[in-house]
N, C-alpha and C. Protein backbone atom coordinates (compact mmCIF):
# COMPACT_ATOMS: atom_id res chain seq x y z
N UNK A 1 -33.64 56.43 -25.55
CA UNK A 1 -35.07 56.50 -25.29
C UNK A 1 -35.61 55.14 -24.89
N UNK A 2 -35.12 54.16 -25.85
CA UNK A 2 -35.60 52.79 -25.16
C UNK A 2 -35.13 52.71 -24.09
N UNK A 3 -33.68 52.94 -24.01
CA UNK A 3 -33.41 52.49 -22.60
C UNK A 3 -34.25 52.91 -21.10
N UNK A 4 -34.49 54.43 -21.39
CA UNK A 4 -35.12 55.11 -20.36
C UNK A 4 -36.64 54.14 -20.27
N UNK A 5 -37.04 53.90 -21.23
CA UNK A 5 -38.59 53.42 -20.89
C UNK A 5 -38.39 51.92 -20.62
N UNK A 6 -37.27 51.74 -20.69
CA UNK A 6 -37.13 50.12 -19.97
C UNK A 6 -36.80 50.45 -18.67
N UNK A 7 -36.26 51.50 -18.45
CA UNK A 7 -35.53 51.44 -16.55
C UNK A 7 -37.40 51.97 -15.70
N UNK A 8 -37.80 52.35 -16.64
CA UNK A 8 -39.47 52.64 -16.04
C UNK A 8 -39.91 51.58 -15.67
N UNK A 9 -39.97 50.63 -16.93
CA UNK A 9 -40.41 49.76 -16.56
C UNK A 9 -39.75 48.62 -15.76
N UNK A 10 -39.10 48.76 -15.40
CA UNK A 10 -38.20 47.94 -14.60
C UNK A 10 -38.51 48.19 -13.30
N UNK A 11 -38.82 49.65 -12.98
CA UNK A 11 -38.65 50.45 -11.63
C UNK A 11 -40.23 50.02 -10.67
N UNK A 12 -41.01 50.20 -11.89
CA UNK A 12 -42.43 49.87 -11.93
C UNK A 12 -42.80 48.09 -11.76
N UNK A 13 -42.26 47.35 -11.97
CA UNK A 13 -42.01 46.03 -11.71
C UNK A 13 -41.50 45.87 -10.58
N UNK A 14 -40.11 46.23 -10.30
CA UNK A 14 -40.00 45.92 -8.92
C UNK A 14 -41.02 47.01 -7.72
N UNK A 15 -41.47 47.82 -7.95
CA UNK A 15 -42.57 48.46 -6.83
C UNK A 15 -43.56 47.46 -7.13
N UNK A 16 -44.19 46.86 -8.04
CA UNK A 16 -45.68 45.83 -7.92
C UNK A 16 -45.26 44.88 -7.36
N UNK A 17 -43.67 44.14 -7.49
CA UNK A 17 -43.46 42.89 -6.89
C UNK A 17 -43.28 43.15 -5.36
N UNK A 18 -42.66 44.41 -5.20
CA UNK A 18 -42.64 44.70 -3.64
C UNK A 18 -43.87 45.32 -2.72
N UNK A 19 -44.89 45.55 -3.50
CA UNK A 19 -45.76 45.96 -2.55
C UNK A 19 -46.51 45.27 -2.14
N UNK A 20 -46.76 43.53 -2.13
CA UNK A 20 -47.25 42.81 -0.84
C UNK A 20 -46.60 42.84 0.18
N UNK A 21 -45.24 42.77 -0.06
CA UNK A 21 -44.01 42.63 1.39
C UNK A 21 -44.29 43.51 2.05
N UNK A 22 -44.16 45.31 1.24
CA UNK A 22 -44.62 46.64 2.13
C UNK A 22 -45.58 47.04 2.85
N UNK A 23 -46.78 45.77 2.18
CA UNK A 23 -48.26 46.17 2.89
C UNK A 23 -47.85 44.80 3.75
N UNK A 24 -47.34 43.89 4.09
CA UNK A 24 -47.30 43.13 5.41
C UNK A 24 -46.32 43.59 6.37
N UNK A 25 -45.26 44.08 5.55
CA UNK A 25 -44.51 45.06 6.53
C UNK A 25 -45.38 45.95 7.67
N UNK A 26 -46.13 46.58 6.47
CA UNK A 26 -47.40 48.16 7.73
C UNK A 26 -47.98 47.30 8.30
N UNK A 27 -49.34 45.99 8.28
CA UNK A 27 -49.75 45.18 8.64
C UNK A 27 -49.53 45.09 10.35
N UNK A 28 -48.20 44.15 9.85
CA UNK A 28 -47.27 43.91 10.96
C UNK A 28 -47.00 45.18 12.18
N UNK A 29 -46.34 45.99 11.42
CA UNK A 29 -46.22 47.06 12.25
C UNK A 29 -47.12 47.87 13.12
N UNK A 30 -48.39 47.99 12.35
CA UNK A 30 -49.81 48.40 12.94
C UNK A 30 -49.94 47.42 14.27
N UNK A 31 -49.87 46.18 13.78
CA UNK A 31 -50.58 45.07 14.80
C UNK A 31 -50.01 45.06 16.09
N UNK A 32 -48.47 45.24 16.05
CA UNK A 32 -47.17 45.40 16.72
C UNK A 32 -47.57 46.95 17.86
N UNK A 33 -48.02 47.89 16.70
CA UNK A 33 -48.46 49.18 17.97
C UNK A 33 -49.46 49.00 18.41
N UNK A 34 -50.67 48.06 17.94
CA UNK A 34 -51.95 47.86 18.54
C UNK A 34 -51.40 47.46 19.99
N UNK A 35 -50.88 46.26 19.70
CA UNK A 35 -50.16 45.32 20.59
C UNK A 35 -50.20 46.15 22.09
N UNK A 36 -48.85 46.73 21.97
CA UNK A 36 -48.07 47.55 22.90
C UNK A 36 -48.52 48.16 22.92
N UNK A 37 -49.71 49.19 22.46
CA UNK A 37 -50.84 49.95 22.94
C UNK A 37 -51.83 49.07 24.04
N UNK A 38 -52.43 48.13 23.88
CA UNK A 38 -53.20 47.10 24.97
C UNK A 38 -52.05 47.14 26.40
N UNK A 39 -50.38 46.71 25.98
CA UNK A 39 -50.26 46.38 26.89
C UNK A 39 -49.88 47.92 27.73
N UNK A 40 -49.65 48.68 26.99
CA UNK A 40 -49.62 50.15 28.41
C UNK A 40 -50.32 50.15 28.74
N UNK A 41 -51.84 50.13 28.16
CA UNK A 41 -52.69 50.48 28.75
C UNK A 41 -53.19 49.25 30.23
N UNK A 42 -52.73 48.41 29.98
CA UNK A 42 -52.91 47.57 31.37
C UNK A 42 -51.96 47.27 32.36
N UNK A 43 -51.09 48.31 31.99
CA UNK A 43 -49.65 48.24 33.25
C UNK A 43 -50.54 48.63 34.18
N UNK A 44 -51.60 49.79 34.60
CA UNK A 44 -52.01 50.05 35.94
C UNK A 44 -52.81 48.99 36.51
N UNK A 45 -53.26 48.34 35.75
CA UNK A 45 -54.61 47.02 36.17
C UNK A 45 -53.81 46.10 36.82
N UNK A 46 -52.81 45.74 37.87
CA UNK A 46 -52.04 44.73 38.27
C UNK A 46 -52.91 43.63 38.86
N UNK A 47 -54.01 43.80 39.35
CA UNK A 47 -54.82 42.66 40.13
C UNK A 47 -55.97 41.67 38.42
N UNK A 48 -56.35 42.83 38.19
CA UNK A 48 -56.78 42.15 36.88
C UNK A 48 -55.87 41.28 35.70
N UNK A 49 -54.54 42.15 35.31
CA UNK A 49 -53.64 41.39 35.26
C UNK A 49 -53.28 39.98 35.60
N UNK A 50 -53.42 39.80 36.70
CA UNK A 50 -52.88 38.94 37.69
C UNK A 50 -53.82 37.63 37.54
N UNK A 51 -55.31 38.12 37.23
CA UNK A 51 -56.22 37.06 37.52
C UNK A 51 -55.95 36.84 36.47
N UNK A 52 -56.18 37.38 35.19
CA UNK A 52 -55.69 37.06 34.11
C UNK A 52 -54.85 35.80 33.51
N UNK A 53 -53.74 35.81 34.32
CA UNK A 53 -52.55 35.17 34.49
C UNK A 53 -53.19 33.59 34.96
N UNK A 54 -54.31 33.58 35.76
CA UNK A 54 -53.89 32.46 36.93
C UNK A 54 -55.24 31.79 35.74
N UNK A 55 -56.12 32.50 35.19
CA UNK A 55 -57.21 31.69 34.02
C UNK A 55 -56.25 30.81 33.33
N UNK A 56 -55.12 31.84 32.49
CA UNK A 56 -54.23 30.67 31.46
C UNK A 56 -53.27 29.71 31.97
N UNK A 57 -53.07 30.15 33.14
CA UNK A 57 -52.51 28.75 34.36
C UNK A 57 -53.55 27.55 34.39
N UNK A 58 -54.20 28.18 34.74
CA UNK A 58 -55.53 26.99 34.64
C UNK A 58 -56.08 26.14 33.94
N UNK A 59 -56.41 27.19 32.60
CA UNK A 59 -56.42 26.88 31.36
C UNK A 59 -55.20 25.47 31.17
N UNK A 60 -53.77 25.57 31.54
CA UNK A 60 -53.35 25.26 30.88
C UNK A 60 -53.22 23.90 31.70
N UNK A 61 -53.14 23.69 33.21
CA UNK A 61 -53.11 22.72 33.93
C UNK A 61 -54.19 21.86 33.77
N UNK A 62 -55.44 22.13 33.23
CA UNK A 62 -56.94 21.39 32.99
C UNK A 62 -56.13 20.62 31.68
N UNK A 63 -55.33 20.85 30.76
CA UNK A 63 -55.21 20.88 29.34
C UNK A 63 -53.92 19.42 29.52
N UNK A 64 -53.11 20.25 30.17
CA UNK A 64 -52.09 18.76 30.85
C UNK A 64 -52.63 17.29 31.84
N UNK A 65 -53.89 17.59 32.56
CA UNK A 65 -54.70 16.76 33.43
C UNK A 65 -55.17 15.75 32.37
N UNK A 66 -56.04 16.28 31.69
CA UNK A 66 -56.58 15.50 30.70
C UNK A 66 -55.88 14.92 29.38
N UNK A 67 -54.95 15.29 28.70
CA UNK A 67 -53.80 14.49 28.29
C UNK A 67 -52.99 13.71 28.37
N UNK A 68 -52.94 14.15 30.08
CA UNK A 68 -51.67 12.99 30.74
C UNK A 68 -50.49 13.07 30.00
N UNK A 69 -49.86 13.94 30.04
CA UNK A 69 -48.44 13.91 29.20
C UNK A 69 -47.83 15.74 28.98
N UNK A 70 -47.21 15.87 28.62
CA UNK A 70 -46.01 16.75 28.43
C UNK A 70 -45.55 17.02 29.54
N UNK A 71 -45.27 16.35 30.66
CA UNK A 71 -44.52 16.79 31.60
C UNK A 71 -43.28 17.77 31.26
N UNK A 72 -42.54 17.13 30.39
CA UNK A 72 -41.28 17.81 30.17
C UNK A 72 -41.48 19.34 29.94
N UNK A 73 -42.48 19.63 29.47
CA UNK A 73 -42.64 21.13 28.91
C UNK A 73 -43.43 21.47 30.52
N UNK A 74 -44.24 21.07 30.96
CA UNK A 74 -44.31 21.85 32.59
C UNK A 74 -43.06 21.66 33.29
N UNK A 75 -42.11 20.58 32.98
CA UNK A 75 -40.69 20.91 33.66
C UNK A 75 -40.00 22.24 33.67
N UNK A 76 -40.44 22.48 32.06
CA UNK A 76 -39.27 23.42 31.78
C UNK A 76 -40.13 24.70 32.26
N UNK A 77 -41.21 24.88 32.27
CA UNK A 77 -42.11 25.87 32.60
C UNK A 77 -42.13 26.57 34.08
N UNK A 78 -41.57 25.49 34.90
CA UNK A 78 -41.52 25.29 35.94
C UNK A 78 -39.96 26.28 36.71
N UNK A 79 -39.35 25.47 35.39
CA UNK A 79 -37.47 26.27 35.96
C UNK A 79 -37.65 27.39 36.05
N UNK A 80 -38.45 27.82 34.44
CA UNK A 80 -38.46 29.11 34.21
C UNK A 80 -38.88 30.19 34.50
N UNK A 81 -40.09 29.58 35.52
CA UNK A 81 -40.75 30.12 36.30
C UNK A 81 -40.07 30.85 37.36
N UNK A 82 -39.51 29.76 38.26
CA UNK A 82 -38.59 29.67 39.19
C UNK A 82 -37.34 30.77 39.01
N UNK A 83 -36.77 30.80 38.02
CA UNK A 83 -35.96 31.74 36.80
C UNK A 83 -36.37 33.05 37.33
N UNK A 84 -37.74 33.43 37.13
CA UNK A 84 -38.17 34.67 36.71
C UNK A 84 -38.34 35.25 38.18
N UNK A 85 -39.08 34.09 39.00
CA UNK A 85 -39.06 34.53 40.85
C UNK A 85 -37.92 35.28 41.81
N UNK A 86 -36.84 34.30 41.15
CA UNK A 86 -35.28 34.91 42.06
C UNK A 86 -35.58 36.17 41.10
N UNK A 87 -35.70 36.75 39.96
CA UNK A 87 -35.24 38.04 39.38
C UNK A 87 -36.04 38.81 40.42
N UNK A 88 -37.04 38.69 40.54
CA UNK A 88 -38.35 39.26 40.92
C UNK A 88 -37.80 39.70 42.01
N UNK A 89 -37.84 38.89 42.94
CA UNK A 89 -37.35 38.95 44.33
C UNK A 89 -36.17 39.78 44.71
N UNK A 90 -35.13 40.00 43.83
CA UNK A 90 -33.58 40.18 43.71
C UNK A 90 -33.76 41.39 43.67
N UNK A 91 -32.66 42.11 44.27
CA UNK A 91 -32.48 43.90 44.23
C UNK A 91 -31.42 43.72 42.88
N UNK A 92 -31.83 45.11 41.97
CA UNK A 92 -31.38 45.01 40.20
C UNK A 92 -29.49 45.02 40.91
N UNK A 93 -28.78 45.71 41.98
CA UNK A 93 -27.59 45.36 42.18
C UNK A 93 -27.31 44.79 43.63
N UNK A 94 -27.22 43.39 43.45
CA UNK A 94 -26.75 42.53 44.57
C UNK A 94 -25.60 43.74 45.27
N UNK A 95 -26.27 43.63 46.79
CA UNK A 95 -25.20 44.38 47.79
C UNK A 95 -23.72 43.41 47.83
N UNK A 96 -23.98 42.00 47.13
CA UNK A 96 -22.48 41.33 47.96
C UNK A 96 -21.21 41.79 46.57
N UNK A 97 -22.06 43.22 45.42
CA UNK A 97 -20.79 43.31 44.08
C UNK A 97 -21.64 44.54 44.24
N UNK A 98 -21.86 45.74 45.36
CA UNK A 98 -22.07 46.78 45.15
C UNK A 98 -21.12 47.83 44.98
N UNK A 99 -20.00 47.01 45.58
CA UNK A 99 -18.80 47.61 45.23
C UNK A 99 -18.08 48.04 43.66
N UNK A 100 -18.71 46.99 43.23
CA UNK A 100 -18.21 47.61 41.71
C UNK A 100 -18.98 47.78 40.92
N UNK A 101 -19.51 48.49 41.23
CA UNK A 101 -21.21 49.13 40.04
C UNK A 101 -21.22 50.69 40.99
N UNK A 102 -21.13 51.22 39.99
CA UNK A 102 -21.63 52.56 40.03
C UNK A 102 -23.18 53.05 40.47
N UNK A 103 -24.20 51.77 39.91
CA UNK A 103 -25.57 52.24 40.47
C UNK A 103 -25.51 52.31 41.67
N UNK A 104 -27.13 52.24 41.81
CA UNK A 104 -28.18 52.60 43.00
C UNK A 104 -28.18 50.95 43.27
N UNK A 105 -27.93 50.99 45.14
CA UNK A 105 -28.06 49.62 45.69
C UNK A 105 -28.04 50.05 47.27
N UNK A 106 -28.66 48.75 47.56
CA UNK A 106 -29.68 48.57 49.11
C UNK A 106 -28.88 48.50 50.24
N UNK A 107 -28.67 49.99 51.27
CA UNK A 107 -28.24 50.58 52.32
C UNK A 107 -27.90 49.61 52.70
N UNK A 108 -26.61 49.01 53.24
CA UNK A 108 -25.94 47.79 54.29
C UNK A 108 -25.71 48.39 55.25
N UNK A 109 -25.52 49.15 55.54
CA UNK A 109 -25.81 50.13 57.63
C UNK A 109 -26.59 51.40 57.92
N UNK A 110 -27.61 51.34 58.83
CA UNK A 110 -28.33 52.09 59.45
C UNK A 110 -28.21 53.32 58.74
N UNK A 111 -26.41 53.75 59.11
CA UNK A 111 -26.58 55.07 58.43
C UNK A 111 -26.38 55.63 56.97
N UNK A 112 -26.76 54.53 56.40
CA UNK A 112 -26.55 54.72 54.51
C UNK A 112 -27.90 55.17 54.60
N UNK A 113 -27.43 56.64 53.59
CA UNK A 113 -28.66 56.83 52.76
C UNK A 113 -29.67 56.46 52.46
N UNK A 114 -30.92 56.48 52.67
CA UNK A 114 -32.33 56.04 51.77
C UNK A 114 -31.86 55.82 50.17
N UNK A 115 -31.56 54.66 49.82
CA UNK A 115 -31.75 53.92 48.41
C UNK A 115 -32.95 53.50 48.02
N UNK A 116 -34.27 53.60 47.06
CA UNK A 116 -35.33 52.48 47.06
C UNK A 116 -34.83 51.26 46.54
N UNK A 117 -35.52 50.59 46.95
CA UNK A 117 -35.52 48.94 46.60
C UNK A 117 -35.81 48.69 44.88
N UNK A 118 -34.92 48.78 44.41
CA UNK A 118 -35.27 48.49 42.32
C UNK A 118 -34.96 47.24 42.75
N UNK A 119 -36.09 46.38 41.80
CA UNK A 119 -35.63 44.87 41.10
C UNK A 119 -35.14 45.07 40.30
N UNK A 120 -34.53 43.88 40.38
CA UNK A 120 -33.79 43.18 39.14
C UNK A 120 -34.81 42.83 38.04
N UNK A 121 -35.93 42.39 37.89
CA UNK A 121 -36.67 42.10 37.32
C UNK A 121 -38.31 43.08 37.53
N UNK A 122 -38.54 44.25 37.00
CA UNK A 122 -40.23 44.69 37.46
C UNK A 122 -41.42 43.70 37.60
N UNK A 123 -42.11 44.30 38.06
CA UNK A 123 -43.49 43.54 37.75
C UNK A 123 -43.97 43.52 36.93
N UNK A 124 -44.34 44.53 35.88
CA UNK A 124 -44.45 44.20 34.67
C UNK A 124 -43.90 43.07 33.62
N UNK A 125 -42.88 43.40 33.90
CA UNK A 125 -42.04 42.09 33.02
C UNK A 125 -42.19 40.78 33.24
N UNK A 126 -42.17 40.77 34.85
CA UNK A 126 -42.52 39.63 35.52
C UNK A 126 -43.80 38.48 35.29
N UNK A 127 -44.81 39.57 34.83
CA UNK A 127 -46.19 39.44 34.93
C UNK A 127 -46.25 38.88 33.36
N UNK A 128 -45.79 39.56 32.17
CA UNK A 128 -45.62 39.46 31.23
C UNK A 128 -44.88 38.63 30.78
N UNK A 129 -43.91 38.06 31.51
CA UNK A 129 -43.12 36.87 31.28
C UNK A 129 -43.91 35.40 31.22
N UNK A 130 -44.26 35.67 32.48
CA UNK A 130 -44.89 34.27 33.24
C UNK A 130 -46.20 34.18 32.24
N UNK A 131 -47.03 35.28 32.15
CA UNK A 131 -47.96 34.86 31.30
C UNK A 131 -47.93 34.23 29.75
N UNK A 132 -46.61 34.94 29.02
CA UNK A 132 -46.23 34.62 27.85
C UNK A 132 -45.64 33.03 27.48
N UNK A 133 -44.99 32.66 29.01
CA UNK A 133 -44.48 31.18 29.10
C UNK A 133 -45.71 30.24 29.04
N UNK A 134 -46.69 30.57 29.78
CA UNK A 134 -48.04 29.52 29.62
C UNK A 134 -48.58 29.64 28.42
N UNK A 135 -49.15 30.38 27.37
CA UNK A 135 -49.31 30.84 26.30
C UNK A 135 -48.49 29.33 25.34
N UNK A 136 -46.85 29.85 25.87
CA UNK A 136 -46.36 29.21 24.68
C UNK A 136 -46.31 27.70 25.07
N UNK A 137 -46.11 27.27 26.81
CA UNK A 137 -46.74 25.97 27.16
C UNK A 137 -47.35 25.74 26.58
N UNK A 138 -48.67 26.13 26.58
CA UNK A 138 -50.10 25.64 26.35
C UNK A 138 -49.94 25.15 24.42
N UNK A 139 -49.82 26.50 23.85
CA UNK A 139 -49.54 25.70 22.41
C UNK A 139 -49.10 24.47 22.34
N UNK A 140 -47.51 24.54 22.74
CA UNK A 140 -46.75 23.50 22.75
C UNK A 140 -47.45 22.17 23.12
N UNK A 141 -48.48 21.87 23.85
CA UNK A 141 -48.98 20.78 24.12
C UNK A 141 -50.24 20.02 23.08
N UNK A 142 -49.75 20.88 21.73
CA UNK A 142 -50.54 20.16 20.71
C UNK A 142 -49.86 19.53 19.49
N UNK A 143 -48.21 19.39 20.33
CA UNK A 143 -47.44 18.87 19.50
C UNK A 143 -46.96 17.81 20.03
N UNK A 144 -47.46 16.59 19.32
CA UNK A 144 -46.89 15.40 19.99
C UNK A 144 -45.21 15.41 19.93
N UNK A 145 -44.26 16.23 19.79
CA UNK A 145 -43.03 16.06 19.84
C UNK A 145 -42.58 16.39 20.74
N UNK A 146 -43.38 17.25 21.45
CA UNK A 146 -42.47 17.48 22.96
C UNK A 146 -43.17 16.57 24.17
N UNK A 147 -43.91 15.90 23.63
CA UNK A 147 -44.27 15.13 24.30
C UNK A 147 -43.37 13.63 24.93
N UNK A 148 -42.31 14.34 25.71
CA UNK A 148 -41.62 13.03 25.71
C UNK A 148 -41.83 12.34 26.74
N UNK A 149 -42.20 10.89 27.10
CA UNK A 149 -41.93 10.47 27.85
C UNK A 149 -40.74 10.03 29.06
N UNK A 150 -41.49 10.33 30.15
CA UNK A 150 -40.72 10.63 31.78
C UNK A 150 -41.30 10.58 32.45
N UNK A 151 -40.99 9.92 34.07
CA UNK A 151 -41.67 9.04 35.11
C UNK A 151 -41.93 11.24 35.79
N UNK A 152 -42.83 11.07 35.49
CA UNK A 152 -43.30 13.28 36.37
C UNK A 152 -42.96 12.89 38.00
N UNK A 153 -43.14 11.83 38.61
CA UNK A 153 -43.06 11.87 39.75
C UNK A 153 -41.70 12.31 40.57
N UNK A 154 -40.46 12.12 39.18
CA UNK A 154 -39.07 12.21 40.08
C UNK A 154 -38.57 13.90 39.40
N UNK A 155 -39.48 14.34 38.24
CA UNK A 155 -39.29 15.90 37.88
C UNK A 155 -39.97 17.01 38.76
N UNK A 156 -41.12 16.37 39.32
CA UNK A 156 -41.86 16.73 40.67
C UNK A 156 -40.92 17.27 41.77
N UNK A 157 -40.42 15.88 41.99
CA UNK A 157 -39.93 15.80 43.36
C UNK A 157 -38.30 16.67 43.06
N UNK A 158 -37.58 16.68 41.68
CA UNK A 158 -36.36 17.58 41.49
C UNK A 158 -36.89 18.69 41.84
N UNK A 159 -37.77 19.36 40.92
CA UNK A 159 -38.43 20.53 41.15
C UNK A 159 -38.73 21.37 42.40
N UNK A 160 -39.16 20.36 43.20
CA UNK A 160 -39.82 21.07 44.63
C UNK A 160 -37.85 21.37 45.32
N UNK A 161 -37.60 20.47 45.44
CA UNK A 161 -35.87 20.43 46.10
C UNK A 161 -35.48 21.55 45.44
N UNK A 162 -35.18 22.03 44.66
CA UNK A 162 -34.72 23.18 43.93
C UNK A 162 -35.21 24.52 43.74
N UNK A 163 -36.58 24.55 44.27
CA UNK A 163 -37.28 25.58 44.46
C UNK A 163 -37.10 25.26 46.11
N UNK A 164 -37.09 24.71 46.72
CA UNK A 164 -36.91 24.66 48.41
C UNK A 164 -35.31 25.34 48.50
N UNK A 165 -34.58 25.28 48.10
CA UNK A 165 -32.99 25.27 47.63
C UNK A 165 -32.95 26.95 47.22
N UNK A 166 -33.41 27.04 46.52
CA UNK A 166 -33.48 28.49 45.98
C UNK A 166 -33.80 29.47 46.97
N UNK A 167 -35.31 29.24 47.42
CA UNK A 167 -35.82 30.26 47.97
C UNK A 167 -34.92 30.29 49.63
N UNK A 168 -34.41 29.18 49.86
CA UNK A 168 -33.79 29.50 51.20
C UNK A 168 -32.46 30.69 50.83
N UNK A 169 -31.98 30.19 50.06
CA UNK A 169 -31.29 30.52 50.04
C UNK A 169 -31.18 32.32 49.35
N UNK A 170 -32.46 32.63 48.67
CA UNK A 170 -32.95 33.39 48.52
C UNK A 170 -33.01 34.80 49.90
N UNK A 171 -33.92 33.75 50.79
CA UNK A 171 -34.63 34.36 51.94
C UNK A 171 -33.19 35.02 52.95
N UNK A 172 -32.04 33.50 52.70
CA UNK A 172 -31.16 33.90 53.74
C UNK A 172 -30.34 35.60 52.95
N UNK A 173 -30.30 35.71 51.55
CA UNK A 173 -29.70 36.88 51.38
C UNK A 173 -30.78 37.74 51.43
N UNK A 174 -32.02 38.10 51.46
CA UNK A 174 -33.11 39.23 52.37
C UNK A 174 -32.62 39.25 53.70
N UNK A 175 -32.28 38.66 54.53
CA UNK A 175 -32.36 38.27 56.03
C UNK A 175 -31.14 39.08 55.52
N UNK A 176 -29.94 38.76 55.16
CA UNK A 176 -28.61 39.07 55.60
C UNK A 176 -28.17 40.50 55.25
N UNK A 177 -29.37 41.59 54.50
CA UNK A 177 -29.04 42.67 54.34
C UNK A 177 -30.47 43.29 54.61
N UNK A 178 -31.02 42.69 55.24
CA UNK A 178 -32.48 43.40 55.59
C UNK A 178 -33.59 44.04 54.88
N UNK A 179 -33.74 43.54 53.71
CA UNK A 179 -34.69 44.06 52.82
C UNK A 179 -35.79 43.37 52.69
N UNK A 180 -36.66 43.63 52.17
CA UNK A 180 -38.13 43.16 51.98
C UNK A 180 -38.50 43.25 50.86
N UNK A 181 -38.85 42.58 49.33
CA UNK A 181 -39.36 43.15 48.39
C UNK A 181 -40.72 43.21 48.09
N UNK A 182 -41.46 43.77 49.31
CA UNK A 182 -43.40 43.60 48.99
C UNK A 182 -43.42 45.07 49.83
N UNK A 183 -44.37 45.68 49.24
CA UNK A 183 -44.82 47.04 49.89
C UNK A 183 -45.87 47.09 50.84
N UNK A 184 -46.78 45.68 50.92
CA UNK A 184 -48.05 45.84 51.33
C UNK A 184 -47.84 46.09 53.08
N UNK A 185 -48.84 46.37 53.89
CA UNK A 185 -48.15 46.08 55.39
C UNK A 185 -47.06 47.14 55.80
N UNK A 186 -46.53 48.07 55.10
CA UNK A 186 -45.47 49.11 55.08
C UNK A 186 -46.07 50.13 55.82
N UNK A 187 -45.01 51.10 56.34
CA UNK A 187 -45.62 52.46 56.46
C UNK A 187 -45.44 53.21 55.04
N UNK A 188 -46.16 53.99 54.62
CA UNK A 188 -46.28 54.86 53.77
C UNK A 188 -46.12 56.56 53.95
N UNK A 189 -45.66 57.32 52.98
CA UNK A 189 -45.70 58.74 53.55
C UNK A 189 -47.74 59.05 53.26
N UNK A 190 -47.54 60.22 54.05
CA UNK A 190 -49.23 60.41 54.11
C UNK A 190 -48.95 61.33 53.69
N UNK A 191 -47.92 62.76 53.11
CA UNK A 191 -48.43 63.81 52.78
C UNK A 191 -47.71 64.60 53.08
N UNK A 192 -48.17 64.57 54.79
CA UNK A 192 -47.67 65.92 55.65
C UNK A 192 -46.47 65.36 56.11
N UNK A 193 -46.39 64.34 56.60
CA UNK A 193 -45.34 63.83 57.70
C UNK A 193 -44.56 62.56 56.79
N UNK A 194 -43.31 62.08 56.38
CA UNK A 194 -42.94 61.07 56.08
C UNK A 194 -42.25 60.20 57.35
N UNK A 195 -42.79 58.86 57.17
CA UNK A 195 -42.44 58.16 58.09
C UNK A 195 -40.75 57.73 58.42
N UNK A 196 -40.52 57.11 59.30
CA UNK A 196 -39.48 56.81 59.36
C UNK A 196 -38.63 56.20 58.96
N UNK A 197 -39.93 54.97 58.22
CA UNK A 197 -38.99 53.96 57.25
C UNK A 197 -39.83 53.74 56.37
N UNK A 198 -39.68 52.76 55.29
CA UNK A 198 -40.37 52.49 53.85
C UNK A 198 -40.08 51.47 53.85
N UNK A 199 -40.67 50.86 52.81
CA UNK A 199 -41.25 49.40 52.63
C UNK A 199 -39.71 49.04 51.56
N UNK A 200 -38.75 49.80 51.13
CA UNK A 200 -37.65 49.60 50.31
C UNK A 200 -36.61 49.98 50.51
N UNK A 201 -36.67 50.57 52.24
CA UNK A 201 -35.28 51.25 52.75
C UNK A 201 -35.07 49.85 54.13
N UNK A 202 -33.99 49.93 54.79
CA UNK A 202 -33.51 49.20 55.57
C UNK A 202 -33.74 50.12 57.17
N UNK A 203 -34.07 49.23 58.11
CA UNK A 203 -34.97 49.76 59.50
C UNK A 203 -33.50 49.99 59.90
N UNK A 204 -33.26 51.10 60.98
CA UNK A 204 -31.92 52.16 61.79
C UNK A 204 -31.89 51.11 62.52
C-alpha cells in the first residue's frame, strides 16, 4: 500500500516537473504552424514578396553604411547569395549527367519530347532563402565578433570576378542547350490553341 501511494506520488511529480517543457513544447509547435501558415499563405504574393525582400536588403545595407564594418559577413552574404542564383538559374537535372538519372530533364534535340523546365532550386525557396540570409546578416551585425577587420575593397573586387566567372559560365551552359529560365516575354497557351513553343521547352 505504501508502495503504491509512493509510485503516485512519484508519477505525479514527474508530470508537475514536466509540464513547463510540454507547455513550451505546444508553444513552440503552435508558433511553428502559425509560422508556415503566414508563409503558404504568401507563396502566391511573389511581387510583394519580392519588395519585401529588397526593404530588408536595404534595411540592412543602410545598417552596414553607417557602421562601417562587417564586411566579412556581407562577404559571406554575398557567396551565398551567388550560391542560391546558380541553383535558381540551373535545370533540377543538368543535361551534361542526364544520362544517369532517371528524372525529368531539358530536351537536347528538336525532336525530344516537351520536358518543362524544373529548377534546381524554386522560387519559393529562393525567395525564402535570400530573405532569411539578410535577417540573419543583419542580426549578426550587432556582434562585434564578426566584425573582423579587412581592406572590403579587394573582397569587392574577388566578389565581382567570381560572380562575372559564374554567370558566364552559367549563361554559356543556357546557350549550349537552349533553355531560358524566365517565363515573362513567352508565348503562352490561350485555351483554345497551344502554341508552338513555351517559355521551358527548347525552340525545333
Amino acid at each position: 500500500m505504501d508502495n503504491g501511494a509512493a509510485g503516485v506520488g512519484l508519477a505525479a511529480e514527474e508530470l508537475s516537473s514536466s509540464s513547463p517543457m510540454a507547455a513550451l513544447t505546444g508553444w513552440t509547435y503552435g508558433v511553428s504552424r502559425r509560422y508556415q501558415h503566414l508563409l503558404d499563405k504568401s507563396t502566391p504574393h511573389m511581387l510583394r514578396r519580392w519588395i519585401a525582400t529588397l526593404v530588408v536588403a536595404f534595411i540592412y545595407v543602410v545598417r552596414v553604411y553607417f557602421v562601417q564594418g562587417f564586411y566579412i559577413v556581407s562577404y559571406g552574404l554575398g557567396i551565398y547569395i551567388l550560391n542560391l542564383l546558380i541553383g535558381f538559374l540551373s535545370p533540377q537535372v543538368d543535361p551534361d549527367i542526364h544520362e544517369l538519372s532517371d528524372g525529368p530533364s531539358l530536351p537536347t534535340r528538336g525532336s525530344d519530347e516537351f520536358r518543362p523546365f524544373v529548377r534546381r532550386l524554386p522560387e519559393f525557396k529562393f525567395w525564402y532563402s535570400i530573405t532569411k540570409a539578410f535577417c540573419i546578416a543583419f542580426v549578426m551585425t550587432f556582434f562585434s565578433a564578426f566584425d573582423v577587420p579587412v581592406f572590403w575593397p579587394i573582397l569587392l573586387f574577388y566578389w565581382v570576378v567570381l560572380f562575372v566567372m559564374t554567370m558566364r559560365r552559367q549563361i554559356s551552359h543556357m546557350i549550349k542547350y537552349k533553355y531560358v529560365p524566365f517565363s515573362f516575354g513567352k508565348q503562352r497557351y490561350d485555351g483554345k490553341r497551344s502554341s508552338s513553343t513555351d517559355s521551358t521547352s527548347l525552340p525545333s
